[in-house]
Protein backbone atom coordinates (compact mmCIF):
# COMPACT_ATOMS: atom_id res chain seq x y z
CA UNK A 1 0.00 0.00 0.00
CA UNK A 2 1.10 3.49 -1.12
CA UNK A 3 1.79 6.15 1.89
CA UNK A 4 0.71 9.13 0.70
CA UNK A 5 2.45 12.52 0.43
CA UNK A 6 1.05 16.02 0.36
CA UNK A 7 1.04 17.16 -2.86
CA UNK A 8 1.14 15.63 -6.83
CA UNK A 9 2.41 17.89 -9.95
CA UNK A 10 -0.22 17.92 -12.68
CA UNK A 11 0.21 19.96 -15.68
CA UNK A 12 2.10 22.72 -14.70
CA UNK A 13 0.88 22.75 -10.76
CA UNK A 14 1.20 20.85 -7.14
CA UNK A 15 -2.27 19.21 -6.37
CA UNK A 16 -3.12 17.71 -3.48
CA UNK A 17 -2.60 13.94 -3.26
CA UNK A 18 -6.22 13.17 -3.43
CA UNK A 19 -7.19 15.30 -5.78
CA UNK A 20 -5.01 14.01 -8.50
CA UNK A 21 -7.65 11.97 -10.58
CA UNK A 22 -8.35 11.64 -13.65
CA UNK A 23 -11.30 11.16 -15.99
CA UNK A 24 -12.64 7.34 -16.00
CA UNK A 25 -12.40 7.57 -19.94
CA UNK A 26 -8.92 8.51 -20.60
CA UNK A 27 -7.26 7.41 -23.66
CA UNK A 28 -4.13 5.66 -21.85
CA UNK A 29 -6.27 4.28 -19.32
CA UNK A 30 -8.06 2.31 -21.99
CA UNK A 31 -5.18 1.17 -24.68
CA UNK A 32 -2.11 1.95 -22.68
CA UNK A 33 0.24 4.05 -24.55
CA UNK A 34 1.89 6.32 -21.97
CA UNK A 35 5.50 6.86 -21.17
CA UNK A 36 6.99 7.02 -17.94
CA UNK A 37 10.19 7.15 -15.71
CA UNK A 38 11.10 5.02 -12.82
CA UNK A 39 13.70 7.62 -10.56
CA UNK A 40 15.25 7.80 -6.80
CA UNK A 41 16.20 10.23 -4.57
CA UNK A 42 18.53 8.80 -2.40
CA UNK A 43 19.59 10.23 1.14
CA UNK A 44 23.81 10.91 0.92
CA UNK A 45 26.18 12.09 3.05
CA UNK A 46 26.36 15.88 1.98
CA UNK A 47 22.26 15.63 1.11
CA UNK A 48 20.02 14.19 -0.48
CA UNK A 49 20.59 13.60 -4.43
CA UNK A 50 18.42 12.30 -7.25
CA UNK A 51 20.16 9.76 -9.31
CA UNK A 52 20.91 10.82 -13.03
CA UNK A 53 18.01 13.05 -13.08
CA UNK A 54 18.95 14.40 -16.74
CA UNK A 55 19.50 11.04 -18.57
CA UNK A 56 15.87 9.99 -17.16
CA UNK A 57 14.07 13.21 -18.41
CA UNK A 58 16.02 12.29 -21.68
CA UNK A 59 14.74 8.93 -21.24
CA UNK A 60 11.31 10.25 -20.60
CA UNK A 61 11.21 12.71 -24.08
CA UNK A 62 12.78 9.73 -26.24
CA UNK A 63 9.65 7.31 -25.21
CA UNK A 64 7.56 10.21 -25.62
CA UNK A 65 8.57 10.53 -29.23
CA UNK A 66 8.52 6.31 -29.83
CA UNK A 67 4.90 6.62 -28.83
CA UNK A 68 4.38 10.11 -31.25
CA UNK A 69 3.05 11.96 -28.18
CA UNK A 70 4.42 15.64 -28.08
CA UNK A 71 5.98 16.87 -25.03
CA UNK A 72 3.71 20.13 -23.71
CA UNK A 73 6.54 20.95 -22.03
CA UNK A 74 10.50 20.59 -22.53
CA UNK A 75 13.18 19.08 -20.81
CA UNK A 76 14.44 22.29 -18.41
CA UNK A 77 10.75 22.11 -17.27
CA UNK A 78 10.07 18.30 -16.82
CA UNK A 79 13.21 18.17 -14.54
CA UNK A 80 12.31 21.16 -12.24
CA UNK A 81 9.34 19.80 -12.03
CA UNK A 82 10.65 16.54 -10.63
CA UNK A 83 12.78 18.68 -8.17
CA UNK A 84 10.01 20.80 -7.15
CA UNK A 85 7.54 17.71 -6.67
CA UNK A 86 10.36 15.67 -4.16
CA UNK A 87 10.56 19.64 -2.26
CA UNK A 88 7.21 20.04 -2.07
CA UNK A 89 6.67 16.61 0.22
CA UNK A 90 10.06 16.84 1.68
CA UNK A 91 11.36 13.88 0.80
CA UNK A 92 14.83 13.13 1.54
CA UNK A 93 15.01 9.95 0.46
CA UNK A 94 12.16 8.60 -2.22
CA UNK A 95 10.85 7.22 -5.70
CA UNK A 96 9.57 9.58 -8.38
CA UNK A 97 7.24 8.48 -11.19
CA UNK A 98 6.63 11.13 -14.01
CA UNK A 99 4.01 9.63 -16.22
CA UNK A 100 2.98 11.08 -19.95
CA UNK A 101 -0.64 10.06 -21.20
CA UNK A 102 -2.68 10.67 -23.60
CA UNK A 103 -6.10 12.45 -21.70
CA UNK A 104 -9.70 12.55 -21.73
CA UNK A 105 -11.54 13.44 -25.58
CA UNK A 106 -12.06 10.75 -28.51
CA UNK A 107 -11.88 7.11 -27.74
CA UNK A 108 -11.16 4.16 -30.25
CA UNK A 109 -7.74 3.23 -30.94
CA UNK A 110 -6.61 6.63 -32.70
CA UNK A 111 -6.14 9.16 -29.78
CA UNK A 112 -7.15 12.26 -32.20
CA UNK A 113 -6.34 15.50 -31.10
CA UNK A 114 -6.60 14.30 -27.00
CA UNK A 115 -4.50 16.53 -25.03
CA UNK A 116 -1.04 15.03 -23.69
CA UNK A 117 -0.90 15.38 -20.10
CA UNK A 118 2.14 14.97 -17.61
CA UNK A 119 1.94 14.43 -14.06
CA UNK A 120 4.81 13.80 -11.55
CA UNK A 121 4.62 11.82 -8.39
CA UNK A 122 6.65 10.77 -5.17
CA UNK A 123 6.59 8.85 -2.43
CA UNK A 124 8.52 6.65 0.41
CA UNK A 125 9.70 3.29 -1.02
CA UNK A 126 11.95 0.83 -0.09
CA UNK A 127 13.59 -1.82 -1.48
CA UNK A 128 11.18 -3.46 -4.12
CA UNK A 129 11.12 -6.70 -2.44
CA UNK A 130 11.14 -5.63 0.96
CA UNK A 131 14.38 -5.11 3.10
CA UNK A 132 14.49 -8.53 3.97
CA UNK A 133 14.70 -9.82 0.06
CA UNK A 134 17.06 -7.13 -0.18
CA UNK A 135 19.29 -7.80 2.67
CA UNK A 136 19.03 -11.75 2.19
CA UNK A 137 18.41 -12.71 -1.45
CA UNK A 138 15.39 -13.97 -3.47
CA UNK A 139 14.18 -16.67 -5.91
CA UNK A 140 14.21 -16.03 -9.56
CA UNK A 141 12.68 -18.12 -12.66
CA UNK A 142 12.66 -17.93 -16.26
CA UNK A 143 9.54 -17.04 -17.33
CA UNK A 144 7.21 -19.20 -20.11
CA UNK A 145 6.05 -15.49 -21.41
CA UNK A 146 8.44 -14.00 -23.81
CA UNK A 147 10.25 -10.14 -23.89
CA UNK A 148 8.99 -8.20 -26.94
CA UNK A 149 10.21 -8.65 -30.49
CA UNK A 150 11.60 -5.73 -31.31
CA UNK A 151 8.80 -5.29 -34.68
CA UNK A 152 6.06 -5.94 -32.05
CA UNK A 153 7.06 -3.31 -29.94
CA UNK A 154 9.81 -0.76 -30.09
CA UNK A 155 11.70 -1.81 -26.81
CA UNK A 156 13.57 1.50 -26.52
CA UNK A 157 10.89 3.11 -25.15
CA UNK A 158 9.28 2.76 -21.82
CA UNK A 159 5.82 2.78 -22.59
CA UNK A 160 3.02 1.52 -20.03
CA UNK A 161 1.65 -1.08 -22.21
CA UNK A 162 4.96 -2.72 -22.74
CA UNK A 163 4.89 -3.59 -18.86
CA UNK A 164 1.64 -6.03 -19.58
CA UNK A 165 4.89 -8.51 -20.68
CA UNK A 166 6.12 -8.05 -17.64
CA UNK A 167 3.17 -7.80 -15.05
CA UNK A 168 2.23 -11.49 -16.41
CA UNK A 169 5.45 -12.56 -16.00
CA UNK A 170 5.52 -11.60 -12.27
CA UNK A 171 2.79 -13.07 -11.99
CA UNK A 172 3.34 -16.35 -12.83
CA UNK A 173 6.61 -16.24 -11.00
CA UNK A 174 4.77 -15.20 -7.80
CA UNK A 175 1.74 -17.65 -8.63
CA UNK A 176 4.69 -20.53 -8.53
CA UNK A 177 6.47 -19.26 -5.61
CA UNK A 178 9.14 -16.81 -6.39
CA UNK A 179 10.55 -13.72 -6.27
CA UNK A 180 10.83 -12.32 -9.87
CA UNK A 181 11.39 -13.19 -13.50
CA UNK A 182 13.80 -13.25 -15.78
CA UNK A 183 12.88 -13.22 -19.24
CA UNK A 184 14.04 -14.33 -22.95
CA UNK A 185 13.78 -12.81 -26.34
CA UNK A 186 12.33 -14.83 -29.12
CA UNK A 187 14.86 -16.13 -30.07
CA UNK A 188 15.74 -17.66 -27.06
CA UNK A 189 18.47 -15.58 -25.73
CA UNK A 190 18.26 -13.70 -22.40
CA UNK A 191 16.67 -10.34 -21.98
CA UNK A 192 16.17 -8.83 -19.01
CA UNK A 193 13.80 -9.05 -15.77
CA UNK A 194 10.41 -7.41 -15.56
CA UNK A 195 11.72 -4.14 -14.62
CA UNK A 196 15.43 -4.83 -14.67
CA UNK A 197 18.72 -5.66 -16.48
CA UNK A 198 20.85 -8.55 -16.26
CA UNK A 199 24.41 -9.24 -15.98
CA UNK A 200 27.02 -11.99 -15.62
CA UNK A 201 30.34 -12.41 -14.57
CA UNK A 202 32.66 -15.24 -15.65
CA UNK A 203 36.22 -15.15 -15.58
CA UNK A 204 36.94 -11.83 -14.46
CA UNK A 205 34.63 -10.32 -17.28
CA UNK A 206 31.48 -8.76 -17.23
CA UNK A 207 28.96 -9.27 -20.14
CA UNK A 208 25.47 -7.76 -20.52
CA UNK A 209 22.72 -8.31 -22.89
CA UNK A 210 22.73 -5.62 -26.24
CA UNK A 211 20.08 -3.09 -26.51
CA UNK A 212 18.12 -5.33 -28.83
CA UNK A 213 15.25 -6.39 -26.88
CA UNK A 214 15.47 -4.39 -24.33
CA UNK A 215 15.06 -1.24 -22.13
CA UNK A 216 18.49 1.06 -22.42
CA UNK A 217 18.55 0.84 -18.73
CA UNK A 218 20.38 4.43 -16.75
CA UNK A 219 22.20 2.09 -14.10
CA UNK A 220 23.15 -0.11 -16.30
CA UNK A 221 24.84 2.23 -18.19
CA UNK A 222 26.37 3.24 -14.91
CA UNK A 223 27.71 -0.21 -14.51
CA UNK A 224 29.25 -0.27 -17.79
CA UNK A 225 30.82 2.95 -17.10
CA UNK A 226 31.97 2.44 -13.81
CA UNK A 227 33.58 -1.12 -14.82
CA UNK A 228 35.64 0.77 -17.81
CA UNK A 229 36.52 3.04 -15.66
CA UNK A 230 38.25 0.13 -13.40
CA UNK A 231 39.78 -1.81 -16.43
CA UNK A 232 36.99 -4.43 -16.24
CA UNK A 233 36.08 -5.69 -19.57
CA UNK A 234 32.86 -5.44 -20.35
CA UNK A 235 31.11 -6.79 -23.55
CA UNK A 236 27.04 -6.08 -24.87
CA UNK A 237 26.51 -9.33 -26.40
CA UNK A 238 23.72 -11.87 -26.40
CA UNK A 239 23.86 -14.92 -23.84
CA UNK A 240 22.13 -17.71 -23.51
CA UNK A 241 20.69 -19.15 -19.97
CA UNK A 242 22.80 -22.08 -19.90
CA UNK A 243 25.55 -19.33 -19.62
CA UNK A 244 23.58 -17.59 -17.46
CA UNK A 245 23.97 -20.56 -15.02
CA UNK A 246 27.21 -21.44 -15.80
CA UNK A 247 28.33 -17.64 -14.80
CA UNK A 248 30.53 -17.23 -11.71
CA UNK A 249 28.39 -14.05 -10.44
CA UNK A 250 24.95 -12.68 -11.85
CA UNK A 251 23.50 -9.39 -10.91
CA UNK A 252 21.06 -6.90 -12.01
CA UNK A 253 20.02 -3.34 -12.23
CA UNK A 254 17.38 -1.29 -12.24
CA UNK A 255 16.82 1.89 -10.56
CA UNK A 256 13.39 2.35 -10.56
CA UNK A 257 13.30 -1.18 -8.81
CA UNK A 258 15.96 -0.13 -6.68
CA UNK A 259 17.71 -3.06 -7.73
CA UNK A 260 16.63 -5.66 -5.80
CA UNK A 261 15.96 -8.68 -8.11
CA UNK A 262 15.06 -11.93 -8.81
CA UNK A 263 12.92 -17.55 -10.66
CA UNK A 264 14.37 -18.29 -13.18
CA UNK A 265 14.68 -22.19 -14.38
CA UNK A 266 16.80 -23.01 -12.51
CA UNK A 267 16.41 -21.09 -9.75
CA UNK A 268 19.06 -19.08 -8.11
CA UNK A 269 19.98 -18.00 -4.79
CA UNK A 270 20.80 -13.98 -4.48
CA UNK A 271 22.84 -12.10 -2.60
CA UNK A 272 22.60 -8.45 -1.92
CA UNK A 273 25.51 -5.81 -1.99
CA UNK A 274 26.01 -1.92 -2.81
CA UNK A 275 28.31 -0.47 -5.26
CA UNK A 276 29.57 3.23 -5.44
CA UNK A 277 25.40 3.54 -4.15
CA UNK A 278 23.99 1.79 -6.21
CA UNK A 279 21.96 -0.96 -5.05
CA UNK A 280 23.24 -4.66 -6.70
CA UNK A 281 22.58 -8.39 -6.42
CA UNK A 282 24.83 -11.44 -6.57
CA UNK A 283 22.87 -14.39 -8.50
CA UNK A 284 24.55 -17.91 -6.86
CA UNK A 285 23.63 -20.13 -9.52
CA UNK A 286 22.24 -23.15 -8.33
CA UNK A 287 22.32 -25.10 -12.72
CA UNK A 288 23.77 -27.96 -11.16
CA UNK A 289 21.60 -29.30 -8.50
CA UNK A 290 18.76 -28.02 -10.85
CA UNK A 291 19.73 -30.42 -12.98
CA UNK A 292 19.70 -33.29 -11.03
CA UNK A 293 17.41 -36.26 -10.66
CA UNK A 294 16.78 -39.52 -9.41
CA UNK A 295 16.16 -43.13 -11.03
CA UNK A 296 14.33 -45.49 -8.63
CA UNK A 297 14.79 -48.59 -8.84
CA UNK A 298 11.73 -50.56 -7.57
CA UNK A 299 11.80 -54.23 -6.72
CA UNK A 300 8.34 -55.53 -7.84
CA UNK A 301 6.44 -56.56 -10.57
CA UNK A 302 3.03 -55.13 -9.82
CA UNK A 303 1.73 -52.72 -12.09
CA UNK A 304 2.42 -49.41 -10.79
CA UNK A 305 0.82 -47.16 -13.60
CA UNK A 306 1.65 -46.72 -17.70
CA UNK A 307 4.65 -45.94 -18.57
CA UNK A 308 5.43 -42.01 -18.67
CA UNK A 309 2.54 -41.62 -16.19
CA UNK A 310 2.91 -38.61 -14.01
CA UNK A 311 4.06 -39.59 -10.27
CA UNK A 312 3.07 -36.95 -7.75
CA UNK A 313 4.23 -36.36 -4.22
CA UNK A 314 2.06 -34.02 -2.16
CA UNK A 315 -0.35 -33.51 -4.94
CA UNK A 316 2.65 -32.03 -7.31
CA UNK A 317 3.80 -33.61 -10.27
CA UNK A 318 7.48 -34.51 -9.45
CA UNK A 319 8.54 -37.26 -12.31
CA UNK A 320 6.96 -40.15 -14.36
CA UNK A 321 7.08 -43.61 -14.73
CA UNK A 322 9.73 -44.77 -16.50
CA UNK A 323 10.80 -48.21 -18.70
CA UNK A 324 11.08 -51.21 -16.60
CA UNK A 325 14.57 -52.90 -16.35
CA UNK A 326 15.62 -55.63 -15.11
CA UNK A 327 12.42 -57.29 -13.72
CA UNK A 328 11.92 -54.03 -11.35
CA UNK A 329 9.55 -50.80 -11.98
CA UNK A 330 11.37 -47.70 -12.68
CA UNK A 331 10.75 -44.09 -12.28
CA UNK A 332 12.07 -41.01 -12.92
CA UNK A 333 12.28 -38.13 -10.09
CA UNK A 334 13.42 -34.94 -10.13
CA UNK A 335 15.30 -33.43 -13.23
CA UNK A 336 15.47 -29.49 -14.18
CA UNK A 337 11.68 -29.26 -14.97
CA UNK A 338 10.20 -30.50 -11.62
CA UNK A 339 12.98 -28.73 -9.88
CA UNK A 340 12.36 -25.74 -11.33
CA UNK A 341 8.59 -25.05 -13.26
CA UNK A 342 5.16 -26.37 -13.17
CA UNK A 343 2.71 -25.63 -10.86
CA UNK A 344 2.81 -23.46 -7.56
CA UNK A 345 5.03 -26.00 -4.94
CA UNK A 346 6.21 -28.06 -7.42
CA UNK A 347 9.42 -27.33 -7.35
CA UNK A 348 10.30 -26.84 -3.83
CA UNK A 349 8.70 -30.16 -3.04
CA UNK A 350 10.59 -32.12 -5.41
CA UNK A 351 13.57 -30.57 -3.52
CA UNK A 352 12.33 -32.03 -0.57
CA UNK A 353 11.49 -35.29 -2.28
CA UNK A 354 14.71 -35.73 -3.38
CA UNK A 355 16.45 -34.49 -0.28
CA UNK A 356 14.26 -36.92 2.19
CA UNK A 357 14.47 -39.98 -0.37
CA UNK A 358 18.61 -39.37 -0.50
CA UNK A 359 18.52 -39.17 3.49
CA UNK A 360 16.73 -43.06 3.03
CA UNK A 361 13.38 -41.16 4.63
CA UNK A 362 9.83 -42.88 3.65
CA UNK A 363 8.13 -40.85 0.88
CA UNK A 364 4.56 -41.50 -0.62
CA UNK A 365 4.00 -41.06 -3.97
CA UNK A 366 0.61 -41.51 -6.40
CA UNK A 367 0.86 -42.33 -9.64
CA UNK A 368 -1.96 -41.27 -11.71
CA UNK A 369 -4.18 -44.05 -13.24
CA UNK A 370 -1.72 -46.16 -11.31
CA UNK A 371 -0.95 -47.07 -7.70
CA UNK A 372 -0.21 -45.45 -3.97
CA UNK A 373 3.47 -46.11 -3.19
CA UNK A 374 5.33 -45.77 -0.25
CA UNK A 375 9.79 -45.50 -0.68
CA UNK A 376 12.48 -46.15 1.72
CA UNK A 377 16.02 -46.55 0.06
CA UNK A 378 16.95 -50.05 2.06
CA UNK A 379 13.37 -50.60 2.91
CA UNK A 380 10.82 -52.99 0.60
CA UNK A 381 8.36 -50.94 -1.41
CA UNK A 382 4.45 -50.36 -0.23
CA UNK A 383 1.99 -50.86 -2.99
CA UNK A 384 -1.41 -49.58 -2.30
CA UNK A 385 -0.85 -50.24 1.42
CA UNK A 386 0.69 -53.74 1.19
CA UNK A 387 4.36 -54.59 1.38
CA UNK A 388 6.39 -56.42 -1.05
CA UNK A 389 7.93 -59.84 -0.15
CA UNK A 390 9.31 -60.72 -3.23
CA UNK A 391 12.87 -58.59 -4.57
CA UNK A 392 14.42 -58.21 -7.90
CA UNK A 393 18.23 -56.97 -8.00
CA UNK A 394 19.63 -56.23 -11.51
CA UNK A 395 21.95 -58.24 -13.57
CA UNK A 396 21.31 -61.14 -11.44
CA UNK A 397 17.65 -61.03 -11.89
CA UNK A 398 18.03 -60.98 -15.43
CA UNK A 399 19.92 -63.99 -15.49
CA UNK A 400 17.51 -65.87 -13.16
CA UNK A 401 14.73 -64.72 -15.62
CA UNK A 402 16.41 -65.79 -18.49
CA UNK A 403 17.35 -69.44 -17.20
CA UNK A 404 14.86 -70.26 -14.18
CA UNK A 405 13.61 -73.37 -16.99
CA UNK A 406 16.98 -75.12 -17.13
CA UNK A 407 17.36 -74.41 -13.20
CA UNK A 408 13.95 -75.76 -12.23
CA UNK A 409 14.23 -79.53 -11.53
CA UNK A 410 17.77 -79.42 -11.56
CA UNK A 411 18.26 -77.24 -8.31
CA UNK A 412 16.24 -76.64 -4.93
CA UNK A 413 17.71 -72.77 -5.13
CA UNK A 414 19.74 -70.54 -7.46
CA UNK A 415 21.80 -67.78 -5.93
CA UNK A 416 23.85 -65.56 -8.35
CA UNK A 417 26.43 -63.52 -7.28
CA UNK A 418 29.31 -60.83 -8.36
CA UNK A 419 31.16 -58.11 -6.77
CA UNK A 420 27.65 -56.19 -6.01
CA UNK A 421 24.60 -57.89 -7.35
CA UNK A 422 22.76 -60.98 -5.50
CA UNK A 423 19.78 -62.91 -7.32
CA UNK A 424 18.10 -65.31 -5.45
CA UNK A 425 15.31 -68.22 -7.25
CA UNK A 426 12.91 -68.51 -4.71
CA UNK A 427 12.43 -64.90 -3.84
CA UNK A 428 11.85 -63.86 -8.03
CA UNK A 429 8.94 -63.59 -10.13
CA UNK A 430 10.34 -66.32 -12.63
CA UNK A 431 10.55 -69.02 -9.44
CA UNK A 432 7.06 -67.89 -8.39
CA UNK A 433 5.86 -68.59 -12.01
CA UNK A 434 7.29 -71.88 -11.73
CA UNK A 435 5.94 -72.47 -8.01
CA UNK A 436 9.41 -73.13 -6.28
CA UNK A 437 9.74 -72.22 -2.50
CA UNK A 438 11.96 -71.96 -0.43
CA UNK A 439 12.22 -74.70 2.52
């Protein structure tokens, strides 16, 4: 929830905070096309200081002109305004939203001749994710919803409609438990966040994404600046996520946001820091526990469900059923999707799956269209509430299969053995078939 301030500038005057409305049928409401700027004041030593005010009121007239909506007022203007709007509320510290639309007259998809209206607001906010995200990291995914092609949209600008892309994608990154998203262009190749841009570090050298697809961010430039300026290379060139996870250090920027970032697939682990000011993140790539998974091995021969069946723990989808081998039912657990996508627990249970099955903790599972299992690594499997008897243990079970004819009648037991692998006659399917027991 917003706290409010005294005062808002509309069109050339301070109103107060409540009185700042706006017609129900404005243009920009309806189809979106506004520019706007995303700017702090931060609190300093010597004062208080807002961060490269002139470079986001140029910002500000460039997306303006992307969206062919003329400025009623110029640059000199915009930015006292700004000033005069963080004075007003006496703000030492704050964020400052100037906003262009497109006002109240004809509706449709053409604006017309509808007035262009500015209005500049400030208030009190902290870190974007709350202190404690800052302070302590968050979760980041990559998102299923795609940045904008740059002949869909002209990504240069930062227009309000644009940020649909992004709201969804926060969305479903919330909706399935984390933090914030990052996102790739269409061609596969990663963009940026919803409201912020990405870097990695491998090597001793910093590379960020090119101004293709995305938003020509102020603190990024900053970054880029301030790296050159310590003889630390720096290259704008595309990436892919694999590199992403493969990168020794990933962080982000984004003013507006105040930095604080991010699920991606697979999900990092962020770490917090400040630079020169400037608020930054350390992404602690977790790519190789995200891709790891688990083949179970279990010794029956009951039907446990059709092969590539879903297998659920806790309700979430967490693997499938595999091929059999060796006499035994198989499945599949884990692996970079369940670790990492899906639905909205999915894949911090199959974390816990994995963790409490590798600990040789009991786990139920359901299968769907197949059975209730219970696993213990060391333990005989449950099926639909009844224990196994019987076991099945690789190589040597295959050879039992395979010649439990010639055995039978021959032999009162077959045991076969090698430097790991027991199979025993009496305790197999293939001795059951051919009703041996053991005395």
């Amino acid at each position: 929830m917003l706290e409010p301030v005294d005062k808002i500038w509309m069109d050339g005057k301070l109103v107060p905070w409540a009185e700042a409305n706006v017609h129900i049928l404005t243009h920009s409401l309806h189809y979106g096309l506004a520019a706007f700027e995303g700017i702090r004041c931060y609190k300093g030593k010597s004062g208080s200081a807002i961060f490269r005010l002139q470079e986001h009121v140029d910002r500000l007239f460039d997306s303006a002109h992307i969206g062919m909506m003329e400025m009623p007022y110029d640059r000199k203007q915009i930015a006292e305004a700004i000033v005069e709007t963080v004075r007003a509320n006496r703000l030492d510290a704050c964020y400052i939203r100037p906003l262009v639309y497109i006002g109240y007259g004809a509706m449709g998809v053409h604006p017309g001749n509808n007035p262009i209206r500015v209005a500049v607001a400030a208030w009190r906010w902290g870190a974007y994710l709350g202190d404690e995200a800052l302070a302590n990291g968050m979760r980041a995914r990559v998102s299923s919803f795609t940045r904008h092609h740059v002949n869909v949209s002209m990504t240069r600008g930062k227009i309000s409609g644009y940020y649909v892309n992004s709201i969804l994608a926060k969305r479903e990154a919330k909706a399935d438990g984390y933090d914030e998203a990052i996102m790739l262009d269409p061609e596969g190749y990663v963009a940026e966040g919803t409201g912020e841009n990405i870097f990695i570090v491998r090597r001793g050298k910093i590379k960020t994404t090119p101004l293709t697809s995305i938003l020509e961010g102020i603190t990024r430039n900053s970054i880029i600046d301030m790296a050159r300026e310590r003889n630390i290379p720096v290259t704008e060139e595309r990436f892919t996520r694999d590199e992403m996870y493969l990168a020794d250090e990933v962080f982000v920027t984004g003013v507006g946001s105040s930095t604080t970032y991010p699920d991606y697939k697979p999900a990092p682990f962020i770490v917090a820091s400040q630079a020169a000011g400037v608020d930054m993140v350390t992404v602690v790539t977790e790519g190789i526990f995200s891709y790891c998974s688990l083949k179970v091995k279990i010794d029956t021969d009951r039907y446990l469900g059709p092969e590539q069946a879903n297998v659920r723990c806790q309700g979430e989808v967490v693997g499938h059923v595999t091929t059999a081998e060796y006499g035994s039912q198989m499945l599949s657990l884990g692996g970079v999707h369940h670790l990492t996508g899906g639905s909205k627990k999915e894949g911090r249970i199959t974390v816990e799956m994995m963790e409490q099955l590798g600990n040789r903790a009991a786990v139920e599972f359901n299968i769907d269209d197949g059975s209730q299992l219970r696993l213990q690594a060391g333990r005989a499997p449950i099926v639909n509430g009844v224990e196994e008897q019987r076991m099945r243990v690789g190589c040597g079970s295959a050879t039992i299969g395979i010649f439990a004819k010639q055995f039978f009648g021959i032999a009162d037991e077959v045991v076969v053995v090698d430097d790991h692998i027991t199979g025993v006659l009496t305790e197999h399917q293939a001795g059951r078939c051919l009703d041996m027991r053991a005395d």
